[in-house]
Protein backbone atom coordinates (compact mmCIF):
# COMPACT_ATOMS: atom_id res chain seq x y z
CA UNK A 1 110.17 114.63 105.95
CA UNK A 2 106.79 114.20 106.84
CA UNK A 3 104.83 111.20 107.05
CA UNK A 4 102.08 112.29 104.67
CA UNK A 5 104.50 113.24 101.89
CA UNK A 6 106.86 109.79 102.88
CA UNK A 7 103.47 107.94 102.06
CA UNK A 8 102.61 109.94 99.06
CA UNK A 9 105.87 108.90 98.06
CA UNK A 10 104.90 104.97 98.86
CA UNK A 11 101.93 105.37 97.17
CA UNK A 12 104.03 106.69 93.92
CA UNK A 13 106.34 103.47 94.09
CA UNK A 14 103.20 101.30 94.47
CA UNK A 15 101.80 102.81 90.95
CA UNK A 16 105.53 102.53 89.57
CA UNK A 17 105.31 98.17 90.56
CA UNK A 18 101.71 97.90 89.70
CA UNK A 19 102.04 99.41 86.45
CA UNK A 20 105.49 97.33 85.43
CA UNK A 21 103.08 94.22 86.58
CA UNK A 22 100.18 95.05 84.69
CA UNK A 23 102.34 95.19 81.46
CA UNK A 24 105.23 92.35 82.14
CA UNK A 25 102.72 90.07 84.29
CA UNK A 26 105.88 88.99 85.81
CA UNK A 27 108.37 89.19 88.22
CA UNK A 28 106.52 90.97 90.60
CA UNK A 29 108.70 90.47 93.80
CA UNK A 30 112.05 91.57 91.37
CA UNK A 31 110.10 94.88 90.76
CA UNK A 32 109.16 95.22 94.36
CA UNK A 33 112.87 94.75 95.47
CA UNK A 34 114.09 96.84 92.85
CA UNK A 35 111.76 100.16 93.14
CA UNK A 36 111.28 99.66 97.06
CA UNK A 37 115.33 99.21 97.49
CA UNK A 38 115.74 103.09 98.64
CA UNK A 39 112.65 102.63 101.15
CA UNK A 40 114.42 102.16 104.76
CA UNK A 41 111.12 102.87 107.15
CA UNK A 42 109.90 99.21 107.57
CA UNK A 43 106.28 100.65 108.44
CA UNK A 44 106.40 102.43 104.85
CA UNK A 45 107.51 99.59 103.44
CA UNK A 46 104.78 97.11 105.04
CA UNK A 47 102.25 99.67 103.92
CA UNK A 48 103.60 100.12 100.43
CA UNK A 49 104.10 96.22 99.83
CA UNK A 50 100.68 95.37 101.61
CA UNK A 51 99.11 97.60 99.49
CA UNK A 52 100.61 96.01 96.21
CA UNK A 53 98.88 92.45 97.52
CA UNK A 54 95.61 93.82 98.16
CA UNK A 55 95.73 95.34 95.09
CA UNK A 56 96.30 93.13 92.90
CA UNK A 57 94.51 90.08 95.02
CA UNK A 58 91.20 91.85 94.58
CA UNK A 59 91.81 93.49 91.30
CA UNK A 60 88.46 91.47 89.32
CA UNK A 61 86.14 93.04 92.49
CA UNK A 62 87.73 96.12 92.12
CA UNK A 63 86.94 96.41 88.47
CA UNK A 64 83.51 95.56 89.07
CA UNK A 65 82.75 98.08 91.40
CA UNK A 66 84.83 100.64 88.98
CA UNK A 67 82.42 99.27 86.20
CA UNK A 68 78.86 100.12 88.36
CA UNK A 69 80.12 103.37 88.36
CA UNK A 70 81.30 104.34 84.74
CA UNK A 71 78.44 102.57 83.07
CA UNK A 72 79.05 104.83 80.06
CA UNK A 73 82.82 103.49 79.45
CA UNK A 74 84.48 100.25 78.79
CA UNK A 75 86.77 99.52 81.14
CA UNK A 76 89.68 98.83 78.25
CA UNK A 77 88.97 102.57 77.81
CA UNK A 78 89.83 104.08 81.12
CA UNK A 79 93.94 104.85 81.41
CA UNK A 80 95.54 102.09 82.77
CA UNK A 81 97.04 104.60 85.18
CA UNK A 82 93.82 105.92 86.29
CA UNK A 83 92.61 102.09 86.37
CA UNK A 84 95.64 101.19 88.61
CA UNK A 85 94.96 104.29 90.85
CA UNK A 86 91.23 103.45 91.52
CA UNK A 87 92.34 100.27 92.46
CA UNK A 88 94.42 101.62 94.25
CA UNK A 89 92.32 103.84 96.08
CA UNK A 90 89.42 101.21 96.79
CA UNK A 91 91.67 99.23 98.21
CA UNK A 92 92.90 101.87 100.83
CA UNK A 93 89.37 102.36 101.72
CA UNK A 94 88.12 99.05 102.03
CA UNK A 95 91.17 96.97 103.52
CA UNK A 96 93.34 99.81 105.53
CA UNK A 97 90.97 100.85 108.48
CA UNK A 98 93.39 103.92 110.27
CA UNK A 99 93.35 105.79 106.68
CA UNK A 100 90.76 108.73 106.64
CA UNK A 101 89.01 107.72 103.17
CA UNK A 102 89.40 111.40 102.37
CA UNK A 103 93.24 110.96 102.51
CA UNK A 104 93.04 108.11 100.40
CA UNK A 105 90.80 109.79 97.60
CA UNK A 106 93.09 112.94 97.37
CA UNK A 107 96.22 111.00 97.11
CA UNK A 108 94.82 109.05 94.71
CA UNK A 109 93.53 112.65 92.53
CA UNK A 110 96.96 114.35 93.49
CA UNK A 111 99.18 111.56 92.24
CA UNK A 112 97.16 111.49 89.27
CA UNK A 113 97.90 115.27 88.48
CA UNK A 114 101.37 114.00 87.96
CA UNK A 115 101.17 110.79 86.33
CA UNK A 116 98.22 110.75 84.02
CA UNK A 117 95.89 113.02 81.64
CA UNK A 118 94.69 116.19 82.56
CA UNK A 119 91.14 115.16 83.15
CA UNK A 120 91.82 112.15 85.78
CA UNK A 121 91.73 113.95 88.91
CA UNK A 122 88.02 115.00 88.10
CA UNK A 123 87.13 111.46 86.91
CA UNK A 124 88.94 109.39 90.03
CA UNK A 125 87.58 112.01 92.05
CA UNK A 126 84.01 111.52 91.22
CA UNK A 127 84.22 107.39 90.57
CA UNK A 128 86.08 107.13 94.39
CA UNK A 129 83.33 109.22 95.91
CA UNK A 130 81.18 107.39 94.07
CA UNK A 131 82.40 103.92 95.57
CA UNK A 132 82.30 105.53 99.05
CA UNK A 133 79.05 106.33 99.32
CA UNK A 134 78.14 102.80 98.29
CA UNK A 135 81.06 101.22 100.85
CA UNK A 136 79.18 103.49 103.41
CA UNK A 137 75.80 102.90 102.64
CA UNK A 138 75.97 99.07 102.91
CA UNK A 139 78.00 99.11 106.02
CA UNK A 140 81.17 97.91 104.09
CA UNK A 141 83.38 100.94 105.49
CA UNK A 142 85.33 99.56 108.29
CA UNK A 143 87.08 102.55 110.13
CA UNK A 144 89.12 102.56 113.13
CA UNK A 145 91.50 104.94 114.96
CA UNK A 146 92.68 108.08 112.35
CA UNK A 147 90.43 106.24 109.99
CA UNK A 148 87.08 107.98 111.73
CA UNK A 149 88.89 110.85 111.35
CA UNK A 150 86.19 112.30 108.71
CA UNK A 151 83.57 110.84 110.29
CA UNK A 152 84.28 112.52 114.01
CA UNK A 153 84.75 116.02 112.24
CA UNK A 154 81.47 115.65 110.56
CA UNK A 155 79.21 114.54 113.97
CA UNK A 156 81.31 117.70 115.24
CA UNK A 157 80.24 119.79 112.33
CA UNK A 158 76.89 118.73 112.90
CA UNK A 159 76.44 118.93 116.45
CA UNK A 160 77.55 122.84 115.93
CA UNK A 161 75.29 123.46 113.48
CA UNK A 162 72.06 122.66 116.01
């Protein structure tokens, strides 16, 4: 199996214990345990669990930078699965520095595709680019190793284009 599909697969499982959280507000390490019990790759695990953490840690800044960017909706509007994938999402970008932020914006549109209404991949897609430009803009984006990744193809992209 590969790595990208074992991680879309983390990602899934993070959604599944966030979501269970947001509604119980409880027993968070019980859920963890129970939906990440089938997950032997420590590394997955690490990544699944650390994201979970960050997540939730930072979920008031999260929702504020959601909020500068959907000025037309309340917040209690938005799905709480789209909600939890944004979160999601801005927390890959800002906190995990070897993730390509492109990876982490199309996992977060392709899981919705699955999991939530038929209009969420357009509207995390836009409110995730959105919070990237800003992250890059104010020198917030902190990438390292496959994390450049986008940003090395584009200075290649560039320097062929001269």
């Amino acid at each position: 199996m590969s790595k990208v599909f074992k991680r879309r697969i983390i990602r899934e499982k993070v959604l599944q214990v966030l979501y269970a959280y947001d509604m119980n507000n409880d027993n968070l390490q019980s859920q963890i345990d129970e939906i990440f019990s089938d997950v032997d790759d420590d590394n997955d695990k690490k990544f699944g669990i650390s994201l979970i953490f960050k997540t939730i840690a930072e979920r008031n800044r999260f929702d504020e930078m959601i909020k500068s960017k959907v000025s037309n909706w309340e917040m209690d509007r938005i799905a709480l699965l789209d909600k939890l994938l944004l979160r999601m999402g801005i927390c890959e970008l800002i906190h995990f520095e070897d993730i390509p932020p492109k990876v982490s914006i199309n996992e977060a549109i392709e899981i919705s595709k699955t999991y939530s209404t038929a209009g969420s991949a357009k509207f995390i897609n836009g409110v995730l680019d959105a919070i990237l430009s800003n992250l890059k803009n104010s020198g917030q984006l902190k990438k390292t190793g496959r994390g450049l990744l986008d940003e090395s193809i584009q200075k290649k992209s560039a320097k062929k284009s001269e």
